[in-house]
N, C-alpha and C. Protein backbone atom coordinates (compact mmCIF):
# COMPACT_ATOMS: atom_id res chain seq x y z
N UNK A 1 -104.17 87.78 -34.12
CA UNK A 1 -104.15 86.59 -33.30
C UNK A 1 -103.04 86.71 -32.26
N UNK A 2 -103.31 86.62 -31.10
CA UNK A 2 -102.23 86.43 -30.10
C UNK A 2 -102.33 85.00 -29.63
N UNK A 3 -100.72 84.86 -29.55
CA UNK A 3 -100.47 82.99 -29.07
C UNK A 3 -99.12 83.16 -28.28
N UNK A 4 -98.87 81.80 -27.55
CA UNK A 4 -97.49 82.13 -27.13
C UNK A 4 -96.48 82.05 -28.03
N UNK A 5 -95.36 82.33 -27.62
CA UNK A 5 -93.88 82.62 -28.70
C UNK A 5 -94.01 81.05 -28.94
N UNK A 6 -92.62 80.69 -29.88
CA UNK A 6 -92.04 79.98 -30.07
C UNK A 6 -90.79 80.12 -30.41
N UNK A 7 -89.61 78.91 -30.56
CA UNK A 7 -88.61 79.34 -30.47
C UNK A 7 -88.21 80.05 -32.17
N UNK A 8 -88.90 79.34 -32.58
CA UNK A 8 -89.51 80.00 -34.61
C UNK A 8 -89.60 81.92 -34.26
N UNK A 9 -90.25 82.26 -33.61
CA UNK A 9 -90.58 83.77 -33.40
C UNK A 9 -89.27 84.51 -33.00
N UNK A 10 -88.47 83.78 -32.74
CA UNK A 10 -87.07 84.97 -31.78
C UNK A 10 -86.88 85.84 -32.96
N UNK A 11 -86.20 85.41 -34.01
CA UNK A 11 -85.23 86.52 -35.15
C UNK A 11 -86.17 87.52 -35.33
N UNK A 12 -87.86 87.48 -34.97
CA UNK A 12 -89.28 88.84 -34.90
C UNK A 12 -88.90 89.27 -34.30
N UNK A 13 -88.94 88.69 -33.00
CA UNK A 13 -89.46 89.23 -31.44
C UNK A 13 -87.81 90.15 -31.28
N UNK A 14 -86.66 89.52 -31.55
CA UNK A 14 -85.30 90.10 -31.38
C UNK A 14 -85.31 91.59 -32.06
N UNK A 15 -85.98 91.54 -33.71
CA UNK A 15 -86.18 93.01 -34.18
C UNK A 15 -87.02 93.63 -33.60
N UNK A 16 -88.18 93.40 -32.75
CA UNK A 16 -89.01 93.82 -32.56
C UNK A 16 -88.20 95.05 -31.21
N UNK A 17 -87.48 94.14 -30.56
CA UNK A 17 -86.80 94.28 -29.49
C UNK A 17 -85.91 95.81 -29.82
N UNK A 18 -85.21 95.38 -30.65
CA UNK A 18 -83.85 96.43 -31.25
C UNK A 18 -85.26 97.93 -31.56
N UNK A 19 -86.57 97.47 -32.08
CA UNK A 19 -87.22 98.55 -32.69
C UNK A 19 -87.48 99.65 -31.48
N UNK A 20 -88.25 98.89 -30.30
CA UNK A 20 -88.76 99.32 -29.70
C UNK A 20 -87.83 99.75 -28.66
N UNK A 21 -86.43 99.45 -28.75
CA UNK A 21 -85.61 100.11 -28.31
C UNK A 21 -85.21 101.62 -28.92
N UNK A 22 -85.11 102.04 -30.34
CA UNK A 22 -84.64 103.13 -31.09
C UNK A 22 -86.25 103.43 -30.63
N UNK A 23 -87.24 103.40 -30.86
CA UNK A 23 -88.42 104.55 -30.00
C UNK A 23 -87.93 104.92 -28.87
N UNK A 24 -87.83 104.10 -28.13
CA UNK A 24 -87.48 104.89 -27.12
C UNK A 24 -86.05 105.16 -26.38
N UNK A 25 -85.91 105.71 -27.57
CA UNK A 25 -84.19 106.66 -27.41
C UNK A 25 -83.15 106.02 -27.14
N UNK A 26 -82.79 104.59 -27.11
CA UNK A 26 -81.80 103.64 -26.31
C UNK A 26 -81.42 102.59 -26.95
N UNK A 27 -81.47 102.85 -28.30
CA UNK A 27 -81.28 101.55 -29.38
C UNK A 27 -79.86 100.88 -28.81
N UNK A 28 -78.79 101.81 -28.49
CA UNK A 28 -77.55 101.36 -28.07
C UNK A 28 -77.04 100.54 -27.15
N UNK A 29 -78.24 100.77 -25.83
CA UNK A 29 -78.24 99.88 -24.68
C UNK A 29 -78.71 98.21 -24.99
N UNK A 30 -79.56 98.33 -26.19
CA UNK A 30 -79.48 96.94 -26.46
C UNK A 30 -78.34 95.54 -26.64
N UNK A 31 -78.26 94.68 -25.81
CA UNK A 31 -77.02 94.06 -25.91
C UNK A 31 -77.82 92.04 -26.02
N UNK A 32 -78.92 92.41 -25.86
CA UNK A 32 -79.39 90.81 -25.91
C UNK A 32 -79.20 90.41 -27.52
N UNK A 33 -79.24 89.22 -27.40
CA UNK A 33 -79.00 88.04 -28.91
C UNK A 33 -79.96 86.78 -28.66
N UNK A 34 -80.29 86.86 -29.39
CA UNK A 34 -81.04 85.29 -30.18
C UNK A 34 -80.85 84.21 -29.34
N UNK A 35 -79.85 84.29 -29.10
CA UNK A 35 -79.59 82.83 -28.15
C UNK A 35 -79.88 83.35 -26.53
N UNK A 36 -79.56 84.19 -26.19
CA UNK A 36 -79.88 84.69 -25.17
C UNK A 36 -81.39 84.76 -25.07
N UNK A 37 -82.59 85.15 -25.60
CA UNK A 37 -83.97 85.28 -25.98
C UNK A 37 -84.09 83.49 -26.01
N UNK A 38 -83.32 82.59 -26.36
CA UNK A 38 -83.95 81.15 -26.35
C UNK A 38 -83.80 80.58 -24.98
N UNK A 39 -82.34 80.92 -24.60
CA UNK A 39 -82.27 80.09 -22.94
C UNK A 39 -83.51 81.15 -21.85
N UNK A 40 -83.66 81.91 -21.87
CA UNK A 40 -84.36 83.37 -21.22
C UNK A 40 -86.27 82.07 -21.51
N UNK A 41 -86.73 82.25 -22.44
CA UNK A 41 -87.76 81.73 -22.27
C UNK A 41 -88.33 80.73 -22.92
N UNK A 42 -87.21 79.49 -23.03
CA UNK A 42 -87.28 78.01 -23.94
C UNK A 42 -86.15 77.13 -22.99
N UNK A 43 -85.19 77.78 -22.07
CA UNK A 43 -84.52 76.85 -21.71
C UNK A 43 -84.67 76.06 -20.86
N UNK A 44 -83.82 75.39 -20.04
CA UNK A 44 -84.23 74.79 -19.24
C UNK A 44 -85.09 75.25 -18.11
N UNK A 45 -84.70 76.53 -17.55
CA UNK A 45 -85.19 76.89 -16.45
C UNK A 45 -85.61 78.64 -16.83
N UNK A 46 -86.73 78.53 -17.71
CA UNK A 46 -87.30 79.57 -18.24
C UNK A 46 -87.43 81.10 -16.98
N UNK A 47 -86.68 81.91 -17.61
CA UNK A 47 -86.78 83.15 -16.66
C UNK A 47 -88.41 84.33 -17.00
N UNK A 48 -88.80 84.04 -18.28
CA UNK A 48 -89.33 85.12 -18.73
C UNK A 48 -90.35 84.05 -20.05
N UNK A 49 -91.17 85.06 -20.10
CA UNK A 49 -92.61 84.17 -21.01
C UNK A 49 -92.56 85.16 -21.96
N UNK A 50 -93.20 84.94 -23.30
CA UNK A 50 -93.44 85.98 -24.57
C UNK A 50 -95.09 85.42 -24.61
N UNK A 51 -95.76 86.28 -25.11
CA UNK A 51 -96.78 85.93 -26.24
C UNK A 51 -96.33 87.01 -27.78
N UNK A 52 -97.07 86.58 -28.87
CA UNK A 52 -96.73 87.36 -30.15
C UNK A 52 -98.03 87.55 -30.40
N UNK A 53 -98.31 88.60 -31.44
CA UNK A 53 -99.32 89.14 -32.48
C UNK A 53 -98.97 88.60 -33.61
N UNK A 54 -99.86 88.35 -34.36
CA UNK A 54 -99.75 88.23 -35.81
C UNK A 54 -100.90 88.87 -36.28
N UNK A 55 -100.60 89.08 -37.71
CA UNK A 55 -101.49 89.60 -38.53
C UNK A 55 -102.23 88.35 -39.40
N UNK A 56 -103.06 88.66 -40.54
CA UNK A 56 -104.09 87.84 -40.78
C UNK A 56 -102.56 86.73 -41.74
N UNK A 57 -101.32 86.69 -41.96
CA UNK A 57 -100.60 86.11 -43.07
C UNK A 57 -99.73 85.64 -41.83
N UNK A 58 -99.74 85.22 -40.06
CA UNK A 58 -98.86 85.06 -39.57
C UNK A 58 -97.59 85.32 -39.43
N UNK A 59 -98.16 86.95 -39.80
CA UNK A 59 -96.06 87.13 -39.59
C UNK A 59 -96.48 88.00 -38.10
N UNK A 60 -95.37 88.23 -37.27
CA UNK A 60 -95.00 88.58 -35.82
C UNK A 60 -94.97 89.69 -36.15
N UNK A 61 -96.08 90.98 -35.68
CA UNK A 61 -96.07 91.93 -35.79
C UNK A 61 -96.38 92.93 -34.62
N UNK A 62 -96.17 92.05 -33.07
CA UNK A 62 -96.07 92.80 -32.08
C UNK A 62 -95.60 91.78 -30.74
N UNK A 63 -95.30 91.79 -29.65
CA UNK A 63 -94.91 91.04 -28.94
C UNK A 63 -95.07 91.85 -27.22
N UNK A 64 -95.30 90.50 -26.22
CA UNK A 64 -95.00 91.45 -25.29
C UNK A 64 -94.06 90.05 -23.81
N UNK A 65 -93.26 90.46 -23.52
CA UNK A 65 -92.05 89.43 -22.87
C UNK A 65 -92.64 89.76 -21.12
N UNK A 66 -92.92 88.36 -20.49
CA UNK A 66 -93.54 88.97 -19.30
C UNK A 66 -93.04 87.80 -18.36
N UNK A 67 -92.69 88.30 -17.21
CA UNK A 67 -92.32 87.14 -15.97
C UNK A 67 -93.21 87.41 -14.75
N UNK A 68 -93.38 86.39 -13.90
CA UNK A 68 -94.03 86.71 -12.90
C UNK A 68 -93.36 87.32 -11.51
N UNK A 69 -93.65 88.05 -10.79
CA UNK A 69 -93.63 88.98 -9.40
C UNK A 69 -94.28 88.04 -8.33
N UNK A 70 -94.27 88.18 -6.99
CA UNK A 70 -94.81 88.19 -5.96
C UNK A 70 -95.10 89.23 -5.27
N UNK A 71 -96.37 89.11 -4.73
CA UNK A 71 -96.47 90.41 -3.78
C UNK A 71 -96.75 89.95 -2.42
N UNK A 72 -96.00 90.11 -1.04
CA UNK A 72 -96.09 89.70 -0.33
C UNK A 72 -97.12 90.46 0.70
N UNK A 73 -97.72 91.55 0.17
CA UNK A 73 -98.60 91.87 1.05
C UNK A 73 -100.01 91.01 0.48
N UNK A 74 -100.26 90.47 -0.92
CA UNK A 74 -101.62 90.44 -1.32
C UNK A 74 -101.16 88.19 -1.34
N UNK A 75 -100.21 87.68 -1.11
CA UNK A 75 -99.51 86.90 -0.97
C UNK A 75 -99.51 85.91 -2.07
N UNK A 76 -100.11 86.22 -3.32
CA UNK A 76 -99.63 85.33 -4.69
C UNK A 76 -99.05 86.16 -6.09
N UNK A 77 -98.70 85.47 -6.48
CA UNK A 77 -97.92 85.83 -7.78
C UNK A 77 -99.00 87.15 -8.55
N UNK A 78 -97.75 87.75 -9.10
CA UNK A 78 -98.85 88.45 -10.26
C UNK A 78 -97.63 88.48 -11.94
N UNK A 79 -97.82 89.31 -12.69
CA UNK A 79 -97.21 89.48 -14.04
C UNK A 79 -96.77 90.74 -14.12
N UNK A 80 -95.34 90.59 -14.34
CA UNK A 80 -94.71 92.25 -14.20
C UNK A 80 -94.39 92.02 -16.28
N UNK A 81 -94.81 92.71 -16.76
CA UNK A 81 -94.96 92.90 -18.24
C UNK A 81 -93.74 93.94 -18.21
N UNK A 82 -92.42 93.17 -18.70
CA UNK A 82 -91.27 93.75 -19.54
C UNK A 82 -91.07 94.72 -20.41
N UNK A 83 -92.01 94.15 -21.74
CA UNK A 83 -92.12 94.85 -22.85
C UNK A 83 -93.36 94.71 -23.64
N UNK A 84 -93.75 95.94 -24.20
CA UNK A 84 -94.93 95.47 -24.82
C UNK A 84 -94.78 96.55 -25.82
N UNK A 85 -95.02 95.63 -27.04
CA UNK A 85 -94.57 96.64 -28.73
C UNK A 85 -95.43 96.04 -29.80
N UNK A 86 -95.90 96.59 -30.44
CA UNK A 86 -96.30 96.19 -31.79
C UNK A 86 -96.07 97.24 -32.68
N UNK A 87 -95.28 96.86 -33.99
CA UNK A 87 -94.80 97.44 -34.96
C UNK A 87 -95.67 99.01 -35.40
N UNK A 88 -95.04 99.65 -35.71
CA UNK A 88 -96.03 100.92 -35.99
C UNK A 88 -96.74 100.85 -37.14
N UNK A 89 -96.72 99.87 -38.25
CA UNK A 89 -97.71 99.40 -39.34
C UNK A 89 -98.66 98.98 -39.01
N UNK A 90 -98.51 97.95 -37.54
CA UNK A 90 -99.64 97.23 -37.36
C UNK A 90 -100.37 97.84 -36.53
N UNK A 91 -99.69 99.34 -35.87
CA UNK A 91 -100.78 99.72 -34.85
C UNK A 91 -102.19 100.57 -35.24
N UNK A 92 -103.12 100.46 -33.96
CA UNK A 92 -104.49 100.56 -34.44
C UNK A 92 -105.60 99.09 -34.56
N UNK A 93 -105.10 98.21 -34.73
CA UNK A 93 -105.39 97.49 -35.43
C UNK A 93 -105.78 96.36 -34.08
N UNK A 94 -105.45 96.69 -32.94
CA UNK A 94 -105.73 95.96 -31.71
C UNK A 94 -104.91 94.49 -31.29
N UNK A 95 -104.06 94.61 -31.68
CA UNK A 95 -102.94 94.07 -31.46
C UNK A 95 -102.14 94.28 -29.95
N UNK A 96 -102.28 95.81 -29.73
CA UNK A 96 -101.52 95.94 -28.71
C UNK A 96 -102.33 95.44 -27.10
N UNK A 97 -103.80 95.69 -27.81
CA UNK A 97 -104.69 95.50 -26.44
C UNK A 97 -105.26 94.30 -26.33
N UNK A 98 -104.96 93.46 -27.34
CA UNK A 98 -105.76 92.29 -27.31
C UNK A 98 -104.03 91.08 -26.39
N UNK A 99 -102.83 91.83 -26.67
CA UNK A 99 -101.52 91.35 -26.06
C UNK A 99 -102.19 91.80 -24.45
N UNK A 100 -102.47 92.98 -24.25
CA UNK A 100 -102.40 93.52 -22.54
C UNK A 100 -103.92 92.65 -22.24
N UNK A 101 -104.60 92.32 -23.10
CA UNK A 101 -106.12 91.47 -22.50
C UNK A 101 -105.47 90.63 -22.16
N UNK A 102 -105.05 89.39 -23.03
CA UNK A 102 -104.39 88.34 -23.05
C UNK A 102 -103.86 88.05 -21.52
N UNK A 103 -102.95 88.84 -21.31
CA UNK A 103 -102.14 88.75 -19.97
C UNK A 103 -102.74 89.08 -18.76
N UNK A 104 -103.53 90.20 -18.99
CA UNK A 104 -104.93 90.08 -17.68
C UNK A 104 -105.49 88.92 -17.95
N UNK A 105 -106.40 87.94 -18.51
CA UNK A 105 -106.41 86.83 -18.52
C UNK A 105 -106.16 85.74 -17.57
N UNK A 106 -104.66 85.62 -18.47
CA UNK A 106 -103.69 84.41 -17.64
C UNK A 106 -103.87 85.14 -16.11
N UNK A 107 -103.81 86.43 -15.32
CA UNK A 107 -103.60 86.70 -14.21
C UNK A 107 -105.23 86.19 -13.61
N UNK A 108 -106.28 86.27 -14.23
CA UNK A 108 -107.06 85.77 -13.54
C UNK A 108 -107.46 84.74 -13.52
N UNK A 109 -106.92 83.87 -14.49
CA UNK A 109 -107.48 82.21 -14.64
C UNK A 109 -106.28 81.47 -13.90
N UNK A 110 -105.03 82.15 -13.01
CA UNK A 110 -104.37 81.54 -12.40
C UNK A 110 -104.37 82.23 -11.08
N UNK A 111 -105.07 83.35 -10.53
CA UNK A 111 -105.46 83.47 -9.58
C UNK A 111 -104.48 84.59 -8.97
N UNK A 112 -103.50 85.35 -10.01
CA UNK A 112 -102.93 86.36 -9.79
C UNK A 112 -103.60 87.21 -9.54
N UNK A 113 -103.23 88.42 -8.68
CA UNK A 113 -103.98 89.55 -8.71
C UNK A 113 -103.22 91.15 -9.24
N UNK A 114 -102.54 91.21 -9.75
CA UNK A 114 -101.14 91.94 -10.32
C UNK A 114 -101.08 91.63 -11.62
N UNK A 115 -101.24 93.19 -12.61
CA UNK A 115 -100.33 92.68 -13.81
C UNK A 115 -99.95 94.28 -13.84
N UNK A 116 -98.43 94.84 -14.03
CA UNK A 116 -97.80 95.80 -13.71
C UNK A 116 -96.61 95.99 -14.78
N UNK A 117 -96.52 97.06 -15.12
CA UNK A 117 -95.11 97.44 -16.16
C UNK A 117 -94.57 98.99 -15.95
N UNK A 118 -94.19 98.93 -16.21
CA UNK A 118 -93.65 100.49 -16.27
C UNK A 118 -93.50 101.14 -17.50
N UNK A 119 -93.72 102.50 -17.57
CA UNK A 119 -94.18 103.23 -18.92
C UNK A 119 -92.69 104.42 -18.89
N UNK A 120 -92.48 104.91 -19.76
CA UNK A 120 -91.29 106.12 -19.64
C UNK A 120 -92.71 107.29 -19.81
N UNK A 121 -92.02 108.12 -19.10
CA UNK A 121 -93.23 109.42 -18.70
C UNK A 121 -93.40 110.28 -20.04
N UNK A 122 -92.23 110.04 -20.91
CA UNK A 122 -92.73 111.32 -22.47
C UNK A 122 -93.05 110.47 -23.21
N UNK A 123 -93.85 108.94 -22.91
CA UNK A 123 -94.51 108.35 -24.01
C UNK A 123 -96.16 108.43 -23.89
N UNK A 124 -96.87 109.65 -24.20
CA UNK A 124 -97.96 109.64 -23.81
C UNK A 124 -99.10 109.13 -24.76
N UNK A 125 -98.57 108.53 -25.57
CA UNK A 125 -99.45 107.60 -26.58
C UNK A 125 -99.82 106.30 -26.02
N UNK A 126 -98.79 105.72 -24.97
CA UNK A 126 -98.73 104.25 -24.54
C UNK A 126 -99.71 105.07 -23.19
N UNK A 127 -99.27 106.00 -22.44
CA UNK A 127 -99.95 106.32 -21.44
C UNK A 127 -101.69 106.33 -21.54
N UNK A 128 -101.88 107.18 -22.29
CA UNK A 128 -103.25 107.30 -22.90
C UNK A 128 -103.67 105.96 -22.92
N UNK A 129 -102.97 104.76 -23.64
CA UNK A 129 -103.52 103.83 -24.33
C UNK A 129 -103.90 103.01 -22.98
N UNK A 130 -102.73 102.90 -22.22
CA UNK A 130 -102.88 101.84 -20.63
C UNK A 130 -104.11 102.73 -20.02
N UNK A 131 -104.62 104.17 -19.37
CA UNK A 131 -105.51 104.84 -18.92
C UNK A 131 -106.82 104.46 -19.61
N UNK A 132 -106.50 104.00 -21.01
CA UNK A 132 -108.19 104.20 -21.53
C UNK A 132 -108.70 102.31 -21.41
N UNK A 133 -107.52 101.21 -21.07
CA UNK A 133 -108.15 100.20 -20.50
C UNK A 133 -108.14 100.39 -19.17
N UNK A 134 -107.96 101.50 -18.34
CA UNK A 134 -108.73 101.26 -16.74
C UNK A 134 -107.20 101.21 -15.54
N UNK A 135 -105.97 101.20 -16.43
CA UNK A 135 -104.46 101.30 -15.54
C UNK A 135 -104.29 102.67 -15.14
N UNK A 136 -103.82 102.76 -13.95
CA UNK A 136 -103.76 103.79 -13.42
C UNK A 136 -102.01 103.55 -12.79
N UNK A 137 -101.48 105.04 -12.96
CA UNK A 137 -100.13 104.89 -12.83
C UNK A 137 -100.01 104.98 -11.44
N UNK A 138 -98.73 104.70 -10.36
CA UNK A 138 -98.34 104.17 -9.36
C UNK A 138 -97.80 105.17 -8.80
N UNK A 139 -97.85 106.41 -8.79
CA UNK A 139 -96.77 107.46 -8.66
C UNK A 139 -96.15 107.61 -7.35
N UNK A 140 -96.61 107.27 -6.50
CA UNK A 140 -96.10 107.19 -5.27
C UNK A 140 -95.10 106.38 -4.62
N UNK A 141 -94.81 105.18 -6.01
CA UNK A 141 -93.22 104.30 -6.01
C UNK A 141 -92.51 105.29 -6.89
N UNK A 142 -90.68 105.19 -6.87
CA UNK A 142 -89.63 105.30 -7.64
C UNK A 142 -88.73 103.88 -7.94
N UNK A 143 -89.18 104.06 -9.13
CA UNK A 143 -88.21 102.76 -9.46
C UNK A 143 -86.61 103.22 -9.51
N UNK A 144 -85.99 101.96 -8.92
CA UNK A 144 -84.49 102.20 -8.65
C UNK A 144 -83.84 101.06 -9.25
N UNK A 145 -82.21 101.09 -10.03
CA UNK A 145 -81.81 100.08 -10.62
C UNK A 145 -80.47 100.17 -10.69
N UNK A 146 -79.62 99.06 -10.19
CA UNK A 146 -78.58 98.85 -10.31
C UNK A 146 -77.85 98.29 -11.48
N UNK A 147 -77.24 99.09 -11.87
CA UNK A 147 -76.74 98.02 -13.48
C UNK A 147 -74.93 98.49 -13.35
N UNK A 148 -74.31 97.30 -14.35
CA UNK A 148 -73.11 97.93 -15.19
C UNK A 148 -72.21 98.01 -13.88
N UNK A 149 -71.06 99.09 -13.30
CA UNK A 149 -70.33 99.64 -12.33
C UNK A 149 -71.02 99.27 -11.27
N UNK A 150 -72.11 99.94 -11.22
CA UNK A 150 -72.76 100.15 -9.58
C UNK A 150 -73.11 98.73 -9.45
N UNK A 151 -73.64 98.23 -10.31
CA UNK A 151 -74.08 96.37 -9.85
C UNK A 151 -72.29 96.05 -8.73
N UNK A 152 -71.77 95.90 -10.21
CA UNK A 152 -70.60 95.27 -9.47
C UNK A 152 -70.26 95.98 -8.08
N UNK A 153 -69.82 97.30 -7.90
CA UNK A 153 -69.46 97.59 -6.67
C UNK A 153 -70.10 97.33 -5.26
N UNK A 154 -71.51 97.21 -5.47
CA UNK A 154 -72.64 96.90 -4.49
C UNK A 154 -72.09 95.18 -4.36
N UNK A 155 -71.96 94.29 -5.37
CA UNK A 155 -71.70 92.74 -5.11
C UNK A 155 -70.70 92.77 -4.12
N UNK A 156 -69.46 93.70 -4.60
CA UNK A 156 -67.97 93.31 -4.09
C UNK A 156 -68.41 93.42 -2.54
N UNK A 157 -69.34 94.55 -1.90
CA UNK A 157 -69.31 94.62 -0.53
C UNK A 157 -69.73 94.03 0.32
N UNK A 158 -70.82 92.77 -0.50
CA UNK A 158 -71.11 91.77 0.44
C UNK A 158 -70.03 91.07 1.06
């Protein structure tokens, strides 16, 4: 069953978070908390949306955290998909694709035309999996990101 989060789902969605961080090599860079995950998409001025998986006993066994984009050439919103994980017990089991249906969905019953994420290139299990619903990768962008030092030094020079 996929539904949206609630604020009941964080202490899942938070492990889920830490998990799918140690897959992919970076458990350490994790620095978000619980409370941070409630103001982010329960607070007042929600930055970011969840839906969850459950299994047939309702426990949270995959999740995927998604905010919306603009594209100013196609000129309405679309869904840039954050994260998308479901536990490695539960995979197979269609959890992960019935989360990426889900969110194509919402993009067409609200008139988005965009739903976009980014994959790390030596995960070719997730690759495979996005190619065999019909995603095709973007290769002709480089994603670029300021974090940590370089954030700050880039602020100071305004």
């Amino acid at each position: 069953m996929i539904r949206p989060a609630t604020p009941a789902d964080l202490p899942a969605i938070h492990t889920l978070i830490r998990e799918l961080a140690d897959y992919e090599r970076a458990l350490e860079e994790v620095r978000t908390t619980e409370e941070q995950l409630h103001e982010a998409l329960f607070g007042p001025h929600p930055a970011a949306y969840a839906h969850v998986a459950t299994d047939a006993t309702d426990t949270v066994v995959g999740y995927a955290i998604w905010f919306l984009n603009f594209s100013t050439w196609r000129g309405v919103h679309g869904i840039y998909l954050e994260d998308l994980y479901v536990h490695p017990t539960a995979r197979g089991s269609g959890h992960g694709k019935a989360l990426l249906t889900e969110l194509a969905r919402i993009c067409v019953e609200r008139g988005y035309q965009r739903l976009e994420w980014a994959v790390l290139n030596w995960n070719t299990p997730a690759i495979d999996f996005y190619e065999s619903l019909g995603a095709r990768p973007q290769d002709e962008w480089t994603v670029y990101r300021l974090t940590d030092e370089a954030l700050t030094k880039a602020a100071d020079t305004a």
